[in-house]
N, C-alpha and C. Protein backbone atom coordinates (compact mmCIF):
# COMPACT_ATOMS: atom_id res chain seq x y z
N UNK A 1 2.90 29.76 -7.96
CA UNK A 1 3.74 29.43 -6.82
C UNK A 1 3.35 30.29 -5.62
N UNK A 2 3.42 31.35 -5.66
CA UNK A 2 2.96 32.37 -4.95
C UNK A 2 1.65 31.89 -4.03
N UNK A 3 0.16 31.49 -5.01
CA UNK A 3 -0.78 31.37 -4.62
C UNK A 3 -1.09 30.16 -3.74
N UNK A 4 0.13 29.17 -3.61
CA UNK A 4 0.13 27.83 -2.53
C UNK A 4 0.40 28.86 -1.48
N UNK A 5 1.23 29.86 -1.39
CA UNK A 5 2.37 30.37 0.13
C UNK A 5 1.36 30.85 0.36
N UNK A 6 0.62 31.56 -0.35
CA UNK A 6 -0.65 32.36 0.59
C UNK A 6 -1.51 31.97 1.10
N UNK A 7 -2.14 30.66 0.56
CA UNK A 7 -2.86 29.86 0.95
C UNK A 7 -2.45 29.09 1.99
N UNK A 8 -1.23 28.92 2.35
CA UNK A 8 -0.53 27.96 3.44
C UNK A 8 -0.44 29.18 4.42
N UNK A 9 -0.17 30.51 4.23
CA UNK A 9 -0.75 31.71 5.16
C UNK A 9 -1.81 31.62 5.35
N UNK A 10 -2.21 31.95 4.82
CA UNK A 10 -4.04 31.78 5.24
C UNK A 10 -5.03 30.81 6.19
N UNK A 11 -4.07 29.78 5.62
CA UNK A 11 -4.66 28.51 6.62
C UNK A 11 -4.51 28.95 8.27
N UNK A 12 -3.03 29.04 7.82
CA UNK A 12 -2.71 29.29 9.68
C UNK A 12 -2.69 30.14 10.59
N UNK A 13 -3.43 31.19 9.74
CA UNK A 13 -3.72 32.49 10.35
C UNK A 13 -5.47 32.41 10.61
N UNK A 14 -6.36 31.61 9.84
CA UNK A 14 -7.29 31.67 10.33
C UNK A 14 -7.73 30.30 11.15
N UNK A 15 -6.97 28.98 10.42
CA UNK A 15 -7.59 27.76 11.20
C UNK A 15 -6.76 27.57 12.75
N UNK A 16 -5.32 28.40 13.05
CA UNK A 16 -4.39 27.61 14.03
C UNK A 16 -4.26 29.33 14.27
N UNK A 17 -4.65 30.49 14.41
CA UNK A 17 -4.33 31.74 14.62
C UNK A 17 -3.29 31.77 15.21
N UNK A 18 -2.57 32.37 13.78
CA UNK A 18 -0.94 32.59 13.91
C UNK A 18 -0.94 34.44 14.00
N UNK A 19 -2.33 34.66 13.86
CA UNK A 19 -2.19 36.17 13.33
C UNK A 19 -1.53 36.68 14.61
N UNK A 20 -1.66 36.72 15.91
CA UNK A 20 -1.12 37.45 16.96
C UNK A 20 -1.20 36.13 18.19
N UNK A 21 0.27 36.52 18.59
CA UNK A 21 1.16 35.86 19.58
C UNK A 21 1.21 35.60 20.85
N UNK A 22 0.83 34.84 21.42
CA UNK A 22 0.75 34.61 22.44
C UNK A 22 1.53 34.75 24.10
N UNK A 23 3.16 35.02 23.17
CA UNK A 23 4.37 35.62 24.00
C UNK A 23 5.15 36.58 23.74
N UNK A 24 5.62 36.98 24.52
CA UNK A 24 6.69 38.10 24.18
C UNK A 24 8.23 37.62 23.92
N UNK A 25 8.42 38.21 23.65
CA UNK A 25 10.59 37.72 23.08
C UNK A 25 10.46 36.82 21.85
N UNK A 26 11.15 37.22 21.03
CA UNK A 26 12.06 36.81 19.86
C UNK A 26 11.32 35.18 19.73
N UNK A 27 12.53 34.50 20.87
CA UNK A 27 12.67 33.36 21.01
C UNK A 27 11.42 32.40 21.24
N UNK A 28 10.34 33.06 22.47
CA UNK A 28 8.80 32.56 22.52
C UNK A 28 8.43 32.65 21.31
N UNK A 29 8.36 33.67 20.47
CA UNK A 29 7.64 34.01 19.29
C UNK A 29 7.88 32.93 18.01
N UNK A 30 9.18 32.67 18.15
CA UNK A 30 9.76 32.18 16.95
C UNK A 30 9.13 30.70 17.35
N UNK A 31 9.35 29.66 18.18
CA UNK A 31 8.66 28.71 18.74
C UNK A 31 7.23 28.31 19.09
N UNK A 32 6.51 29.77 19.41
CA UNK A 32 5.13 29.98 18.54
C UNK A 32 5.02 29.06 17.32
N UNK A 33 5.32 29.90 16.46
CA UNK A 33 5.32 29.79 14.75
C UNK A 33 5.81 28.56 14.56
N UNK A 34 7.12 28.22 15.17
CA UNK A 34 7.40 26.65 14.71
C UNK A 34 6.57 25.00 15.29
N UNK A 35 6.31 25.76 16.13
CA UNK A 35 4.89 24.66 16.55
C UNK A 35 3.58 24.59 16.17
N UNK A 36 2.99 25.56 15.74
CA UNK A 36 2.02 25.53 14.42
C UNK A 36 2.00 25.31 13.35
N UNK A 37 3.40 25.85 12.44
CA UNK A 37 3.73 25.18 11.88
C UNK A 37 3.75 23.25 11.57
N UNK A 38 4.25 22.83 12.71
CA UNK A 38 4.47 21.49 12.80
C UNK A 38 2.83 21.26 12.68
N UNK A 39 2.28 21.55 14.04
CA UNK A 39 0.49 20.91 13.77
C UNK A 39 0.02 20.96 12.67
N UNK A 40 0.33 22.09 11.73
CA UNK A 40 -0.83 22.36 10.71
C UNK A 40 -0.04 21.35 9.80
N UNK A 41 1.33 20.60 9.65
CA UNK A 41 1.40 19.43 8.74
C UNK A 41 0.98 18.23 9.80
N UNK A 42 1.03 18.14 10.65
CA UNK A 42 0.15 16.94 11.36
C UNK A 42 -1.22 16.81 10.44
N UNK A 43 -1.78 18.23 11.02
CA UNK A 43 -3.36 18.36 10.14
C UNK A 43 -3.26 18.08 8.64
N UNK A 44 -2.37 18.23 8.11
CA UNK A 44 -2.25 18.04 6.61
C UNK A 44 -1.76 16.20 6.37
N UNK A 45 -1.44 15.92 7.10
CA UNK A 45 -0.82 14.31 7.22
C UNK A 45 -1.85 13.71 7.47
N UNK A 46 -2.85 14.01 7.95
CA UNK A 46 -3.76 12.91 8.96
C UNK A 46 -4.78 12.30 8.01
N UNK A 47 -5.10 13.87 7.36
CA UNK A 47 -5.99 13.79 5.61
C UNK A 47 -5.56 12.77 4.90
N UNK A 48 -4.26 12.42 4.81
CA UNK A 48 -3.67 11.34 3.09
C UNK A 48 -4.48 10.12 3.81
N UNK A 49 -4.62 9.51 4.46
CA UNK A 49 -5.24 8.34 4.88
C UNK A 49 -6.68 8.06 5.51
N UNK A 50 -7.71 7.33 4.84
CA UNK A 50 -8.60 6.96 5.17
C UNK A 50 -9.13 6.43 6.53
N UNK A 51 -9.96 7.49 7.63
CA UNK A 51 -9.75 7.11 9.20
C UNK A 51 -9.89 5.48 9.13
N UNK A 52 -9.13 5.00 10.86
CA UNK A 52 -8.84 3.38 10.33
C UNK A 52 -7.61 2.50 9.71
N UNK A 53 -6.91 3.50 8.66
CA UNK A 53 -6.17 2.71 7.62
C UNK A 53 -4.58 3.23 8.29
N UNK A 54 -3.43 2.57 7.83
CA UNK A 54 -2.47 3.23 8.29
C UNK A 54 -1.62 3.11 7.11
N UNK A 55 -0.46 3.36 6.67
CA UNK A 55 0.61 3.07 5.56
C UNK A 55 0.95 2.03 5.67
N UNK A 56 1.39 1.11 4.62
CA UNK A 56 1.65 0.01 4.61
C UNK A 56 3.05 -0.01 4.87
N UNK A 57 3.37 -0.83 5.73
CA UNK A 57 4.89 -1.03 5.94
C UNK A 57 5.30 -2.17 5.78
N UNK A 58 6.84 -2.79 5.94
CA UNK A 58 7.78 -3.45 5.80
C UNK A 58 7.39 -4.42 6.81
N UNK A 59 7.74 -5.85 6.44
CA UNK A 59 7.35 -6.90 7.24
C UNK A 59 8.98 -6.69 8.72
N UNK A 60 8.19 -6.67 9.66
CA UNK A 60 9.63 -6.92 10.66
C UNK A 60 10.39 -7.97 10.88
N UNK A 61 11.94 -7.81 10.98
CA UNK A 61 12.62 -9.12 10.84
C UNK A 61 12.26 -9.98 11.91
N UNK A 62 12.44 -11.18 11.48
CA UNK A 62 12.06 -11.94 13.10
C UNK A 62 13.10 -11.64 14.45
N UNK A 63 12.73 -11.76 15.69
CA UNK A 63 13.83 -11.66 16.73
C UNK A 63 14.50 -12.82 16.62
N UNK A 64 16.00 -13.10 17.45
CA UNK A 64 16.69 -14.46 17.76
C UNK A 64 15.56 -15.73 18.25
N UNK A 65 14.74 -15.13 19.32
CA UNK A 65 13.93 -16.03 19.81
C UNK A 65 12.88 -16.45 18.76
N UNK A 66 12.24 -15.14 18.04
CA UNK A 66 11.14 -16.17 16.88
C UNK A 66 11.76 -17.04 16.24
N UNK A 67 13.23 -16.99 15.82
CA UNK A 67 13.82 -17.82 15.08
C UNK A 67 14.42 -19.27 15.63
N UNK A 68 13.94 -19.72 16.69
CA UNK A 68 14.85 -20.02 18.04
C UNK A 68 13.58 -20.89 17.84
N UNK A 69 12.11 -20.45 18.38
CA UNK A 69 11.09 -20.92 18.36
C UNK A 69 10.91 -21.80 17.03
N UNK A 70 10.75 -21.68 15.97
CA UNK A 70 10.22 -21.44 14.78
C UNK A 70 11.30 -22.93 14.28
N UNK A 71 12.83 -22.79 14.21
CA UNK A 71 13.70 -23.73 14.41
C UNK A 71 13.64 -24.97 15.50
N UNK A 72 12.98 -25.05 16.51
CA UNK A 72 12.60 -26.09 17.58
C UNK A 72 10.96 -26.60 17.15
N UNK A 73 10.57 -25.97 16.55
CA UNK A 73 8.90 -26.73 16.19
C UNK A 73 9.30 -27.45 14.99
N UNK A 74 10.25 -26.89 14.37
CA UNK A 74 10.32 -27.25 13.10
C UNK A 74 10.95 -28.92 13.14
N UNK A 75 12.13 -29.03 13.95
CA UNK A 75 12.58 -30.13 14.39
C UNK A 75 11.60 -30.96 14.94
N UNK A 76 11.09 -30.68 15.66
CA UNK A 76 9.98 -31.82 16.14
C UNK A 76 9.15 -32.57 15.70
N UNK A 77 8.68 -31.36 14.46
CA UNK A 77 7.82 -31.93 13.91
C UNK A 77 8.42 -32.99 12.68
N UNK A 78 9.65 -32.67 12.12
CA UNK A 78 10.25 -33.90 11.20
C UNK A 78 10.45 -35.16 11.76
């Protein structure tokens, strides 16, 4: 367990240099860290997928109007 946290240190101290800070105060500092944080799972997200490909998602419901459309061709054509 240990050896993931260090390694997830490690990353971001040498690939996103977290080692020393760019601002002064608490508050800069802490917002530092939480925005590298965030990138370095961007960087870790971007990896699961093959460049090109995206996750497969959920078909979207139709709007009133596709259904509007879709219902008036349909009539016509009977």
């Amino acid at each position: 367990m240990r050896a993931g946290c260090e390694a997830t240190v490690s990353e971001t101290v040498h690939a996103h240099g977290l080692r020393q800070c760019r601002y002064r105060g608490l508050a800069r500092v802490h917002m530092q860290y939480i925005l590298t944080a965030a990138g370095a799972n961007v960087v870790r997200l971007s990896g699961c997928f093959p460049p090109g490909t995206a996750p497969p998602r959920p078909a979207r419901p139709l709007t009133t109007f596709q259904r509007l459309c879709q219902n008036s061709t349909a009539k016509r054509g009977s």
